[in-house]
Protein backbone atom coordinates (compact mmCIF):
# COMPACT_ATOMS: atom_id res chain seq x y z
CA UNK A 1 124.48 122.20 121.34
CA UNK A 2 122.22 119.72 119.23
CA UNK A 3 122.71 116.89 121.95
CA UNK A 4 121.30 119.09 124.60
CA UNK A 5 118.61 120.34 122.56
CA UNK A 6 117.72 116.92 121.29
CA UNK A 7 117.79 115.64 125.16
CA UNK A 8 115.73 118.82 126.98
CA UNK A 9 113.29 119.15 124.09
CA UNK A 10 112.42 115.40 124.39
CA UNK A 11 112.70 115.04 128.24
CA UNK A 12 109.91 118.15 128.38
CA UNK A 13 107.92 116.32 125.95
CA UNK A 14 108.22 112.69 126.78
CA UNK A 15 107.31 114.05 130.12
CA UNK A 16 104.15 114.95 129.69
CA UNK A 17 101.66 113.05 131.25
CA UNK A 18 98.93 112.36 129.35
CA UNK A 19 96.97 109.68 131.62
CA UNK A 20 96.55 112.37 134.21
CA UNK A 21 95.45 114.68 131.90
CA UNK A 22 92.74 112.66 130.81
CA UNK A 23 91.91 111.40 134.13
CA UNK A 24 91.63 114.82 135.13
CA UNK A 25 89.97 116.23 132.04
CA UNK A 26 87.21 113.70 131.04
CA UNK A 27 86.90 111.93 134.41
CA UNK A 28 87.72 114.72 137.10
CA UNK A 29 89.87 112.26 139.11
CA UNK A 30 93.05 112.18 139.93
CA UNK A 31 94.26 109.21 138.73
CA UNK A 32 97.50 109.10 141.29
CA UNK A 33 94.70 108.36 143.88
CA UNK A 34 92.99 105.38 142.33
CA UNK A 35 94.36 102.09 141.56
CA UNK A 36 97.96 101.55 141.63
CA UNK A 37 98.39 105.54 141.68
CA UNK A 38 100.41 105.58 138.57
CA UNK A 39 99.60 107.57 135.84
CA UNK A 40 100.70 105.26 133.17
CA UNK A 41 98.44 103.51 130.59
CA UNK A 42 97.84 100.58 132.80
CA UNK A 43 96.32 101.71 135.49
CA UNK A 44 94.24 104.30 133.41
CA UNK A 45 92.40 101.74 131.63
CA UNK A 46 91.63 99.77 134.74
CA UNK A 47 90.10 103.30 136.76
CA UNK A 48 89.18 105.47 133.66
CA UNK A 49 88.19 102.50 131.09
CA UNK A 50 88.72 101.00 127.88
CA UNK A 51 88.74 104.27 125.70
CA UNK A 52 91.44 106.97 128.00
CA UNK A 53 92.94 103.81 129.17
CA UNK A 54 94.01 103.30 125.12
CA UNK A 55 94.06 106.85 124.05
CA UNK A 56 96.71 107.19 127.06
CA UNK A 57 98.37 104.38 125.59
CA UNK A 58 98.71 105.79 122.07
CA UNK A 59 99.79 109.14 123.47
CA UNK A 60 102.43 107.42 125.77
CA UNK A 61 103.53 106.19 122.63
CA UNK A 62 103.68 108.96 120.66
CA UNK A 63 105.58 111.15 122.94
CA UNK A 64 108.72 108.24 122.62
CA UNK A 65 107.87 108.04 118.91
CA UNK A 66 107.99 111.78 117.70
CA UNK A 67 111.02 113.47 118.97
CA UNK A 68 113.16 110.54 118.61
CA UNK A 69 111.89 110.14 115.24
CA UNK A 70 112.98 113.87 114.01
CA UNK A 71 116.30 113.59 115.57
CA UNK A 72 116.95 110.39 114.57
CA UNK A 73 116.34 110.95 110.84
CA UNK A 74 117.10 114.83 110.40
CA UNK A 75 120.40 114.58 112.87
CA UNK A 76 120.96 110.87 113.47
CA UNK A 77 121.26 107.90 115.48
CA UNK A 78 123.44 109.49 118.58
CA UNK A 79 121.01 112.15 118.52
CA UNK A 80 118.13 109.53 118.49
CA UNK A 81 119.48 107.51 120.91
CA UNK A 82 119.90 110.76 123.38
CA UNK A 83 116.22 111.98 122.09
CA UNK A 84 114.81 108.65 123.40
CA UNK A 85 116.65 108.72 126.66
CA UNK A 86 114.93 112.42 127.00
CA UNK A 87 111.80 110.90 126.61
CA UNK A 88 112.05 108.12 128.64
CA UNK A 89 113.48 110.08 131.92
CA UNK A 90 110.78 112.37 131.35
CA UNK A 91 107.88 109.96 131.44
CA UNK A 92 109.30 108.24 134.00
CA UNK A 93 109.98 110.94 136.48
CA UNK A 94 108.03 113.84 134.91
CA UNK A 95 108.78 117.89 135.99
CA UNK A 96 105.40 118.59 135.83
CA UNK A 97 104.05 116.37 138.65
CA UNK A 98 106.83 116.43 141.25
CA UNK A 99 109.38 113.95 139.36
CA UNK A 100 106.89 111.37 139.73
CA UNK A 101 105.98 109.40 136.49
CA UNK A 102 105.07 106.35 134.51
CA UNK A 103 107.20 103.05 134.36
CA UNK A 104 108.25 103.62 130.77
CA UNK A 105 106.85 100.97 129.14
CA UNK A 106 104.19 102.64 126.61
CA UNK A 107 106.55 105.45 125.66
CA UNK A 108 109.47 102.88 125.65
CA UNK A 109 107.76 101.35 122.86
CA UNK A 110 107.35 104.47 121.23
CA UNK A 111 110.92 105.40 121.51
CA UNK A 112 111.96 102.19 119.57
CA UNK A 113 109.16 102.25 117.11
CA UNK A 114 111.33 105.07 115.71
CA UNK A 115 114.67 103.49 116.68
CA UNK A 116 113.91 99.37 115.67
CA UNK A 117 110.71 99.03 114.67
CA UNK A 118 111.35 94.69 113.98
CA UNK A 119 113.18 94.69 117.26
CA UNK A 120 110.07 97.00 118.90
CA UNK A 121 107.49 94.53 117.62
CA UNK A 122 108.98 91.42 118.79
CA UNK A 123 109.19 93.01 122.50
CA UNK A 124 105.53 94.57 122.04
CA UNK A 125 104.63 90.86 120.44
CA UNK A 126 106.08 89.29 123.98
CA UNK A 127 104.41 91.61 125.72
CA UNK A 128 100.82 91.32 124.53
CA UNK A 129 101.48 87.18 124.53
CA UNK A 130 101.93 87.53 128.20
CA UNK A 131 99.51 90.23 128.95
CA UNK A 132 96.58 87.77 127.23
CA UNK A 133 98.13 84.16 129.34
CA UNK A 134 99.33 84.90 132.30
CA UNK A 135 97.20 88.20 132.84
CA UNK A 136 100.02 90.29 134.48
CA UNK A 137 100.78 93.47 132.94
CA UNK A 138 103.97 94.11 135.24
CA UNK A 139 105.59 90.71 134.45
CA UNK A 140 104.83 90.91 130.44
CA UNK A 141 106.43 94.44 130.86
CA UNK A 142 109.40 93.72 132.44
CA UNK A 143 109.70 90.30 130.40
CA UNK A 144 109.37 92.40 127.07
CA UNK A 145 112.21 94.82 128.85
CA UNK A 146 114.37 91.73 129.11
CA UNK A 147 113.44 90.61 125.29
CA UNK A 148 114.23 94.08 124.06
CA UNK A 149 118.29 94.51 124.54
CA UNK A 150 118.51 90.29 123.58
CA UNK A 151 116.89 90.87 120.46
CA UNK A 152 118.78 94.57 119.53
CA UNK A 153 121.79 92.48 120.31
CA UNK A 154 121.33 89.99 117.86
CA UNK A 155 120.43 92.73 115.06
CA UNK A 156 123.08 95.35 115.93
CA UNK A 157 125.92 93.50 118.40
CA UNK A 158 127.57 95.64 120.99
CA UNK A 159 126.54 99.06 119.95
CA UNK A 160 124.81 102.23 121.09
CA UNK A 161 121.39 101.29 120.33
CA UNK A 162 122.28 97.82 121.94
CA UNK A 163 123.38 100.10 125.54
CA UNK A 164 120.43 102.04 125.56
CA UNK A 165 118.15 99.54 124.94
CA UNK A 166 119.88 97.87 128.06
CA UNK A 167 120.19 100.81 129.98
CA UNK A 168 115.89 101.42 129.06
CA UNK A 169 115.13 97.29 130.24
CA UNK A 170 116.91 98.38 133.51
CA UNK A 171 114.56 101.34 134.25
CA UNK A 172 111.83 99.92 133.40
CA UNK A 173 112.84 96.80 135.70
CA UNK A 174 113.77 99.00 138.26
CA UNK A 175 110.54 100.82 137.80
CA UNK A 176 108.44 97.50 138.43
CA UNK A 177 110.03 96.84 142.14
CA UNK A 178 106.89 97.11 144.15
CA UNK A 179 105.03 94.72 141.45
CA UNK A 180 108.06 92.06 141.94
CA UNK A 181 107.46 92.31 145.45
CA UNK A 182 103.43 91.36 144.88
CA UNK A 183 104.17 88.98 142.43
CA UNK A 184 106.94 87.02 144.93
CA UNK A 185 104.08 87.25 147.62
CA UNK A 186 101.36 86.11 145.10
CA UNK A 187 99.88 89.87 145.93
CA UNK A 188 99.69 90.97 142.53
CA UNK A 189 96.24 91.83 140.86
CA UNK A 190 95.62 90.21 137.68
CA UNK A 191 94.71 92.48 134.67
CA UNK A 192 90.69 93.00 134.42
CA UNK A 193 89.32 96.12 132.20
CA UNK A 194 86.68 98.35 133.12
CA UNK A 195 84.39 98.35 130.45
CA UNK A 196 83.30 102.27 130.62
């Protein structure tokens, strides 16, 4: 009963989608028709601007953090570990706009904040190093999804959290395959803000 609840409660909430929302609320766009059309973080701050493109950020992240977070320390790992899987299906192929959602990366990191936070930083820490050198947000994510399950590996061997965390890298890979196909035909845009 508990593992259904923890996975329904967090799939409705991680799916959510907070960068349309704002887009919508603050801007009057819809943000699925500018940019990349994705409704993730990313391309929010490049339409929308510095400030919704990082408050969609920290609310991509919360909605990964918080549910896994309750069931995780009032029920435990297993439920946890289903909580965040919730969450992530439901950001990345949210109910509310057609099964059409983010790429998983912000509420990812919000999922192991509350699972790993050393093992979360170290992937975020990739991440950003990437993001600021090579300026492309798709490779640093799907390089930090590849750093993730390496490093949970080393902590925790061959367990649950090590599964998941492989099972998450491959969805957000998997997630990226149009930007693999611009960044094989040197097509992909490198990361600029809008400063609004």
């Amino acid at each position: 009963m508990y593992y259904v609840l923890a996975f329904i409660l967090s799939y409705g909430f991680g799916g959510i989608p907070f960068g349309f929302i704002l887009g919508k609320r603050v801007k009057g766009l819809d943000i699925r028709q500018h940019g990349s059309g994705n409704i993730g973080f990313t391309n929010v701050l490049r339409v929308c601007g510095v400030k919704l493109g990082l408050t969609a950020f920290f609310l991509d992240v919360f909605k990964g953090f918080l549910p896994v977070f309750i069931f995780n320390h009032y029920l435990g790992l297993p439920y946890g570990i289903l909580a965040g899987l919730g969450a992530l299906l439901g950001h990345t192929f949210t109910p509310y706009l057609g099964f059409l959602g983010g790429k998983g990366v912000a509420t990812g990191l919000g999922i192991f904040i509350a699972l790993s936070p050393l093992t979360a930083a170290i992937a975020f820490g990739v991440w950003l190093v990437l993001v600021i050198v090579v300026r492309y947000v798709s490779f640093a994510s799907m390089s930090a999804g590849v750093v993730l399950p390496i490093v949970i590996y080393i902590k925790y061997g061959t367990s649950n959290i090590f599964l998941f965390s492989l099972i998450a890298a491959i969805l957000v890979i998997i997630r990226h395959k149009d930007n693999i196909v611009r960044l094989v035909q040197r097509k992909e845009h490198r990361f600029s803000l809008k400063k609004t």
